[in-house]
PDB file of N, CA and C in Angstrom:
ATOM      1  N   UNK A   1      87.089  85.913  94.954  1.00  0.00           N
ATOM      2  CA  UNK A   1      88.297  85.128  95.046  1.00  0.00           C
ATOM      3  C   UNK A   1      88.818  85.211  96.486  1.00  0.00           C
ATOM      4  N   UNK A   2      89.321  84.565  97.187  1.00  0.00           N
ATOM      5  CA  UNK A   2      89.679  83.863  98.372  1.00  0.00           C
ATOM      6  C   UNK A   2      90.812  84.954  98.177  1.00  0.00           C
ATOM      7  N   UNK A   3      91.260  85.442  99.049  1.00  0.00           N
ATOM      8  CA  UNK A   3      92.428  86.085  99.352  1.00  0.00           C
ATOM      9  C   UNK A   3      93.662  85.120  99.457  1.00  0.00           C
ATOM     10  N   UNK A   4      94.700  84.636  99.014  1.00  0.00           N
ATOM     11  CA  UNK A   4      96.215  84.265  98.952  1.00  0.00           C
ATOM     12  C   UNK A   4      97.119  84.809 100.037  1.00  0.00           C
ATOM     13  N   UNK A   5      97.210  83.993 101.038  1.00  0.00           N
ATOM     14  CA  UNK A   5      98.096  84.730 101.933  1.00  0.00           C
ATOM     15  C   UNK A   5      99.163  85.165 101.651  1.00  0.00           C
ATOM     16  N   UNK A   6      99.857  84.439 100.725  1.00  0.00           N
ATOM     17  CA  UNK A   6     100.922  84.768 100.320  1.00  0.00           C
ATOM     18  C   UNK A   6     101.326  86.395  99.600  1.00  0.00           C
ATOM     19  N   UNK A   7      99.644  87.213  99.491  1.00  0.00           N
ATOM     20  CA  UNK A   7      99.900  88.321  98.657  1.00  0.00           C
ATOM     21  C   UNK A   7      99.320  89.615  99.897  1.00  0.00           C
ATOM     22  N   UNK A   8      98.917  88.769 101.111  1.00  0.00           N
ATOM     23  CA  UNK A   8      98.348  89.719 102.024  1.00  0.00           C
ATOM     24  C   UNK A   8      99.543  90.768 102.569  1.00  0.00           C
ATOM     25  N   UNK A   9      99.184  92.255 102.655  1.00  0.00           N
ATOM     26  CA  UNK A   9     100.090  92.984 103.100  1.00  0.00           C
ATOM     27  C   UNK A   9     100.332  92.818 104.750  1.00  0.00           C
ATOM     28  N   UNK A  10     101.313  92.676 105.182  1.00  0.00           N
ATOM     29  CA  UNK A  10     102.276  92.003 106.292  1.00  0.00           C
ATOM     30  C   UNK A  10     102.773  93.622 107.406  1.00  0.00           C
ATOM     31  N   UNK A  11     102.137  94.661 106.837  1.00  0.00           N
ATOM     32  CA  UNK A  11     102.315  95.736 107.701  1.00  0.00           C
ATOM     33  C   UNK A  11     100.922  96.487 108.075  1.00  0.00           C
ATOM     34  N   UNK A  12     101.085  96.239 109.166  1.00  0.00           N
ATOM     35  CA  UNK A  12      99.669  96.421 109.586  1.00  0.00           C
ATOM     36  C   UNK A  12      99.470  97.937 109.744  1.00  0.00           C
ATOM     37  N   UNK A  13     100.055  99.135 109.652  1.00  0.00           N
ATOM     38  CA  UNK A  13      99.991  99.944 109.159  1.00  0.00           C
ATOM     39  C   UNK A  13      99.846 100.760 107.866  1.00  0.00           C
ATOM     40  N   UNK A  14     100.779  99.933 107.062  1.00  0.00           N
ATOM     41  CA  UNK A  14      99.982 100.228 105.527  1.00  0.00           C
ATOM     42  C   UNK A  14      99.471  99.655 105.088  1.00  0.00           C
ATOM     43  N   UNK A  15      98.577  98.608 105.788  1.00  0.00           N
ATOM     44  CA  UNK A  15      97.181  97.716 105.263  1.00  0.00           C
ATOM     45  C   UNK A  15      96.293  99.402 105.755  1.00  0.00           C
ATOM     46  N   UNK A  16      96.466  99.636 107.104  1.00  0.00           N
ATOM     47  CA  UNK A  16      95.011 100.133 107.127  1.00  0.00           C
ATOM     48  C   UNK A  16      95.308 101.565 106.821  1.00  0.00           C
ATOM     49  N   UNK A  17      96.244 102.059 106.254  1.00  0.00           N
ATOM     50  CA  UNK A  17      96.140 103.142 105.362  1.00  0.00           C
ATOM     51  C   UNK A  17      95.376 102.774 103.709  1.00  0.00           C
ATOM     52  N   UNK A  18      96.134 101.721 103.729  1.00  0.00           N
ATOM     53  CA  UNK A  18      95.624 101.201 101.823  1.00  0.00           C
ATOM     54  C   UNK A  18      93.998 100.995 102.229  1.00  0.00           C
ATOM     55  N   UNK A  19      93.303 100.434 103.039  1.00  0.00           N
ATOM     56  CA  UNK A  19      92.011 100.010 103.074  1.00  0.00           C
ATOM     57  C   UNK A  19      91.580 101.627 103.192  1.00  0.00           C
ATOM     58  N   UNK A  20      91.754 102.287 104.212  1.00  0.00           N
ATOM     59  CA  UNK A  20      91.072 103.495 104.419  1.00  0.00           C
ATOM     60  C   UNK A  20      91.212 104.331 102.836  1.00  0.00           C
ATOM     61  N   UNK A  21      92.114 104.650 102.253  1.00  0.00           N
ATOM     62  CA  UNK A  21      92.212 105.454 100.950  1.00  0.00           C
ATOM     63  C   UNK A  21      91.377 104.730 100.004  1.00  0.00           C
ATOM     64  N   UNK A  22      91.484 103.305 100.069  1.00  0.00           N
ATOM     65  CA  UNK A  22      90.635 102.602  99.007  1.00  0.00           C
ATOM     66  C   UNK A  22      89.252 102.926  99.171  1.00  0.00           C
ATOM     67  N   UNK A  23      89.095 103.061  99.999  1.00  0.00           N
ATOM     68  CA  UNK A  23      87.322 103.132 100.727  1.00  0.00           C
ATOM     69  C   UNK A  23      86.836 104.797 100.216  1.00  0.00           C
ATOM     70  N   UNK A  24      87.874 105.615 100.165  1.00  0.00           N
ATOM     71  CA  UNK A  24      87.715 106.997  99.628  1.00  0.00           C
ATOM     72  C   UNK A  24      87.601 106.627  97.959  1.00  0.00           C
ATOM     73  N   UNK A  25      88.489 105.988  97.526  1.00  0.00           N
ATOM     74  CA  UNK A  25      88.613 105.489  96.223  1.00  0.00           C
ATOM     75  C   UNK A  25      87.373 105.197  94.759  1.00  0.00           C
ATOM     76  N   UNK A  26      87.220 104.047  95.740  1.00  0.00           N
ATOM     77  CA  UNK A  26      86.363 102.791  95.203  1.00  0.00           C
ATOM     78  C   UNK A  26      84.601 103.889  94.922  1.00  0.00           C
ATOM     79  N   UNK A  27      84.078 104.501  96.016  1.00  0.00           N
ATOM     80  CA  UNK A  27      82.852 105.255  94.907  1.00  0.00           C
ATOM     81  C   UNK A  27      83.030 106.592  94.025  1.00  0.00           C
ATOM     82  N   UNK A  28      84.359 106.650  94.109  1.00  0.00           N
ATOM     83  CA  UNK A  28      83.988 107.830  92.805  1.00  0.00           C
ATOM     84  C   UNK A  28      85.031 107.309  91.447  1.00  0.00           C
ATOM     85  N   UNK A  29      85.303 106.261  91.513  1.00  0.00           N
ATOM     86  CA  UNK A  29      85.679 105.489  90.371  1.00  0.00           C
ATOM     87  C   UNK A  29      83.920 104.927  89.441  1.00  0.00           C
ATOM     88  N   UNK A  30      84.021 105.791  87.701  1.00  0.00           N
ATOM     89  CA  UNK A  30      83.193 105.550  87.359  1.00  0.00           C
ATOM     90  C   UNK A  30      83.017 103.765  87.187  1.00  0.00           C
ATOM     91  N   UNK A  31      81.816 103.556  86.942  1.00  0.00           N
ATOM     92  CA  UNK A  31      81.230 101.900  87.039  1.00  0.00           C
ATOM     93  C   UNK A  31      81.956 101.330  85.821  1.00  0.00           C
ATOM     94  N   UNK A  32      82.542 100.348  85.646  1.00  0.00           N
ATOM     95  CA  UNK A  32      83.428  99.303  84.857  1.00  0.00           C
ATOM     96  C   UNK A  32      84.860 100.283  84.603  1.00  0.00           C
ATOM     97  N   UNK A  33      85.365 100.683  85.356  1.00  0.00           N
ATOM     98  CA  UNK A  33      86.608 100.957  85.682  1.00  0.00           C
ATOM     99  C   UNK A  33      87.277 100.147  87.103  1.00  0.00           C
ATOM    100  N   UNK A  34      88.697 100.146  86.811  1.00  0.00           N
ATOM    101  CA  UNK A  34      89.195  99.920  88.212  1.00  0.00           C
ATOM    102  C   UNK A  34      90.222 100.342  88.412  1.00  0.00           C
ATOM    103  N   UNK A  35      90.496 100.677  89.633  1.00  0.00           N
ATOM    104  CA  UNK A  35      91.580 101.260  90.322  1.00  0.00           C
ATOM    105  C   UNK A  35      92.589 100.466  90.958  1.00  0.00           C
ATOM    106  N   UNK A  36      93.716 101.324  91.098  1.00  0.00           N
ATOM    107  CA  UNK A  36      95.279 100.482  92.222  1.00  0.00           C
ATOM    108  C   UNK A  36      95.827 101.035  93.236  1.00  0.00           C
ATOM    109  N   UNK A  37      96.189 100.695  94.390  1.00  0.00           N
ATOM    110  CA  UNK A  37      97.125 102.017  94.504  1.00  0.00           C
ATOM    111  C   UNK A  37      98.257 100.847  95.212  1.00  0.00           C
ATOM    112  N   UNK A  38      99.278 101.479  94.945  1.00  0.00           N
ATOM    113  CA  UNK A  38     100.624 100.971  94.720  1.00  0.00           C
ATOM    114  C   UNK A  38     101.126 101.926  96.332  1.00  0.00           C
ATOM    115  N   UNK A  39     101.975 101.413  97.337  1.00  0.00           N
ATOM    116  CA  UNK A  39     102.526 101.642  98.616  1.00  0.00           C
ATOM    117  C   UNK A  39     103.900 100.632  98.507  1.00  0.00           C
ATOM    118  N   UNK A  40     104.830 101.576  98.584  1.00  0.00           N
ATOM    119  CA  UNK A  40     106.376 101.239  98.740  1.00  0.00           C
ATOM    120  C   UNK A  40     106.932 102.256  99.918  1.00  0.00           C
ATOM    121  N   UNK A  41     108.281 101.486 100.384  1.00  0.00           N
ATOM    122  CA  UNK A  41     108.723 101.860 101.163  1.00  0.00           C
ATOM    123  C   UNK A  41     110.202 102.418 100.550  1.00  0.00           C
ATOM    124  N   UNK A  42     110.922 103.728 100.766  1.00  0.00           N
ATOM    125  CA  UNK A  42     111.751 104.258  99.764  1.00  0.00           C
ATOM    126  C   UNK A  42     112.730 103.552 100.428  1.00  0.00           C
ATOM    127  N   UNK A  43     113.121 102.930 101.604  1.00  0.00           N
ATOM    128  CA  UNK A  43     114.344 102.518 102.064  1.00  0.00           C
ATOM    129  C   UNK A  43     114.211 101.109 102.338  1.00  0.00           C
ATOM    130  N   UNK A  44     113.582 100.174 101.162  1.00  0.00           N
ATOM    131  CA  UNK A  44     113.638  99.100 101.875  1.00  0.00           C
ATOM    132  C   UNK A  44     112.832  98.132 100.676  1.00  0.00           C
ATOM    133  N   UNK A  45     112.377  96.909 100.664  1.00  0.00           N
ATOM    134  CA  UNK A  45     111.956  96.065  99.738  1.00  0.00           C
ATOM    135  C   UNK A  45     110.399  95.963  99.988  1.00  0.00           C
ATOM    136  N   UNK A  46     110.042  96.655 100.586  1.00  0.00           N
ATOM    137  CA  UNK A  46     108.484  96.518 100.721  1.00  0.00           C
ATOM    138  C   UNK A  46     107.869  97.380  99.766  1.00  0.00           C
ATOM    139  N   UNK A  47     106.739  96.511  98.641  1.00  0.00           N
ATOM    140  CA  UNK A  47     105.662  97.088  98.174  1.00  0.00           C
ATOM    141  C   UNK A  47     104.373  96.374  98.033  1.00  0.00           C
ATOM    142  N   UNK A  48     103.482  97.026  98.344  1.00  0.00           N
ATOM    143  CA  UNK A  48     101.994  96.697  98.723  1.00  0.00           C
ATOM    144  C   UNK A  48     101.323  97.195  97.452  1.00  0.00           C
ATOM    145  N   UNK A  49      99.914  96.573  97.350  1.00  0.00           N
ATOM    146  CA  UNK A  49      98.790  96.980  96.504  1.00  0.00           C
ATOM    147  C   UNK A  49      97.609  96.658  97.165  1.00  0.00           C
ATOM    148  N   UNK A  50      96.869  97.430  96.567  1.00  0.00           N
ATOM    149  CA  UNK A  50      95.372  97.452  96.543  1.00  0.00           C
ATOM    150  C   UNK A  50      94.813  97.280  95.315  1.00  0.00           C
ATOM    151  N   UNK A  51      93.724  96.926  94.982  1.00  0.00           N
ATOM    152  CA  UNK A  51      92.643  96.830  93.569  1.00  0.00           C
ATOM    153  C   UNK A  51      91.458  96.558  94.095  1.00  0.00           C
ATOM    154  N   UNK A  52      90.700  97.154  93.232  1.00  0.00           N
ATOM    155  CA  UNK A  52      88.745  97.019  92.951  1.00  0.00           C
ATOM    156  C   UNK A  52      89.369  95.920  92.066  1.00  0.00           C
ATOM    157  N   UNK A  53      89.998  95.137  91.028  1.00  0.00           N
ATOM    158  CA  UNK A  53      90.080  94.293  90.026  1.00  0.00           C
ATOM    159  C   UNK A  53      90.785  93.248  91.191  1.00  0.00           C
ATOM    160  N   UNK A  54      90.298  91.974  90.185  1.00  0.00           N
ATOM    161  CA  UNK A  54      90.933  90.352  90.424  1.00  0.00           C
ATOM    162  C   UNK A  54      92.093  90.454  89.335  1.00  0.00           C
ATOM    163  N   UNK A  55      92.869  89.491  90.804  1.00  0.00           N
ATOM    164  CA  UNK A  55      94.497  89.582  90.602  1.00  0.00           C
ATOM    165  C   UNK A  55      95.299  89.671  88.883  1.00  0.00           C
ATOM    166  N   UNK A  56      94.490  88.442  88.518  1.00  0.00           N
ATOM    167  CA  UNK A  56      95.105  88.270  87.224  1.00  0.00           C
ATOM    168  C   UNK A  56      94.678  89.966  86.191  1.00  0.00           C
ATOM    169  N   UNK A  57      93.344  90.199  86.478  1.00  0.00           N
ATOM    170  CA  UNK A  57      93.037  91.895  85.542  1.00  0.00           C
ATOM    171  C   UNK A  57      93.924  92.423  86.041  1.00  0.00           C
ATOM    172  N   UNK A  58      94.273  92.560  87.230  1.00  0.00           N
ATOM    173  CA  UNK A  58      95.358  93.426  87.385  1.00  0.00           C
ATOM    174  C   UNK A  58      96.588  93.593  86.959  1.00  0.00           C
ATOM    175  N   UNK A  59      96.896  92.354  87.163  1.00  0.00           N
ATOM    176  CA  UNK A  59      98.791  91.782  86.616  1.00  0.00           C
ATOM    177  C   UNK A  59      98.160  92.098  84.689  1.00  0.00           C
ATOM    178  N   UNK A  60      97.337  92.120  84.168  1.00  0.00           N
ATOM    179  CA  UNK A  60      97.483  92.121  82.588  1.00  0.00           C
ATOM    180  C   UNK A  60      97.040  94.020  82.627  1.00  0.00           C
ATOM    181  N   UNK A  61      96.843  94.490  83.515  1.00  0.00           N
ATOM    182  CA  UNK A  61      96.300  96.090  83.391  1.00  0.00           C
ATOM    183  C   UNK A  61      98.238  96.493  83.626  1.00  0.00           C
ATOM    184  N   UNK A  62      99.038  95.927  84.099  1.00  0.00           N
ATOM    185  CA  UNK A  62     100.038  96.638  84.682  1.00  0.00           C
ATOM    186  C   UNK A  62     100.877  96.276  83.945  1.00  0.00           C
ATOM    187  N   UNK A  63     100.649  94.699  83.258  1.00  0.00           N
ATOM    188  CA  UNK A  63     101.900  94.695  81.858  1.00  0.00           C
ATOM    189  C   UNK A  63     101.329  95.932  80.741  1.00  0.00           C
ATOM    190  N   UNK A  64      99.998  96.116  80.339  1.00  0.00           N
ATOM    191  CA  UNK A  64      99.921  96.419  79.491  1.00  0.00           C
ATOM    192  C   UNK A  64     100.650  98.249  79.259  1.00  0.00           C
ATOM    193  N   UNK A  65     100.468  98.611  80.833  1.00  0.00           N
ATOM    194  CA  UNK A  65     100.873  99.942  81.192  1.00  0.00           C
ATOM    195  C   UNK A  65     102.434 100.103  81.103  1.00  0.00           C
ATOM    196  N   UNK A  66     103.287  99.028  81.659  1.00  0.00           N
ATOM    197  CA  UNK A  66     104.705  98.978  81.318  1.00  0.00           C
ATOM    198  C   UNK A  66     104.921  98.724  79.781  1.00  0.00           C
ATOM    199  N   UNK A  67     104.267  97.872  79.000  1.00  0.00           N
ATOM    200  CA  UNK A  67     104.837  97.743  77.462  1.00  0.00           C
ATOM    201  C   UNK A  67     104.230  99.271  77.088  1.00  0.00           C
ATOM    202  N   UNK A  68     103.493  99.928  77.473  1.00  0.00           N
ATOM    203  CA  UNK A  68     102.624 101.565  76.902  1.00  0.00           C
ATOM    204  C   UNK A  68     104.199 102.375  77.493  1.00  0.00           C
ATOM    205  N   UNK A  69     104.879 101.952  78.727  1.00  0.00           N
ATOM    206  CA  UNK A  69     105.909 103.260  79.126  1.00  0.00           C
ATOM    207  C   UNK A  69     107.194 102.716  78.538  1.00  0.00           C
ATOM    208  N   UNK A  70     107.292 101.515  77.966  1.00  0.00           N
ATOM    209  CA  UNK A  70     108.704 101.520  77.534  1.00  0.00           C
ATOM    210  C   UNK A  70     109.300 102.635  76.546  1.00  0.00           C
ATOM    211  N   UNK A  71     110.335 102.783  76.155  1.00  0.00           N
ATOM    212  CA  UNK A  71     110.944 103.819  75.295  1.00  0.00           C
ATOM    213  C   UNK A  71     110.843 102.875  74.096  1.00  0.00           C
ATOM    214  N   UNK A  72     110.480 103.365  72.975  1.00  0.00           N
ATOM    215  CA  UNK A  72     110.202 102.777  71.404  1.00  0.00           C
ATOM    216  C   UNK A  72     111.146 103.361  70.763  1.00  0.00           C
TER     217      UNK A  72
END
C-alpha cells in the first residue's frame, strides 16, 4: 500500500527513532503476528505509529483492544 501522506510522521526525529526500534522489532516478532508501537508527546498533540500490519488491520486490531479494555 502506497503510503498516505496525510498519515506520514511530520517529526523527523521520531520517524527515525520509530524506524530504528521497528527494525529491532519486526524479526523477532513470531511469523503471522504483528506489531505497533505507539510515540506521543506528553506535552502536546502529537502521536505517531508504526506497524508490520496494513492500516485498516491495524485500526480493527486497536478497536478490538479498546472494546477488550473498556470497564464491563
Amino acid at each position: 500500500m502506497d503510503q498516505d501522506p496525510r498519515y506520514e510522521v511530520d517529526n523527523p526525529e521520531a520517524k527515525a527513532a520509530m524506524m530504528r526500534i521497528a527494525k529491532l522489532i519486526a524479526p523477532l516478532v513470531p511469523e503471522g503476528f504483528g506489531f505497533s508501537l505507539f510515540v506521543f508527546s506528553f506535552n502536546g498533540p502529537d502521536f505517531f505509529w508504526i506497524s508490520n500490519a496494513e492500516r485498516p488491520d491495524m485500526i480493527k486490531a486497536l478497536k478490538e483492544f479498546i472494546q477488550r479494555e473498556q470497564p464491563q
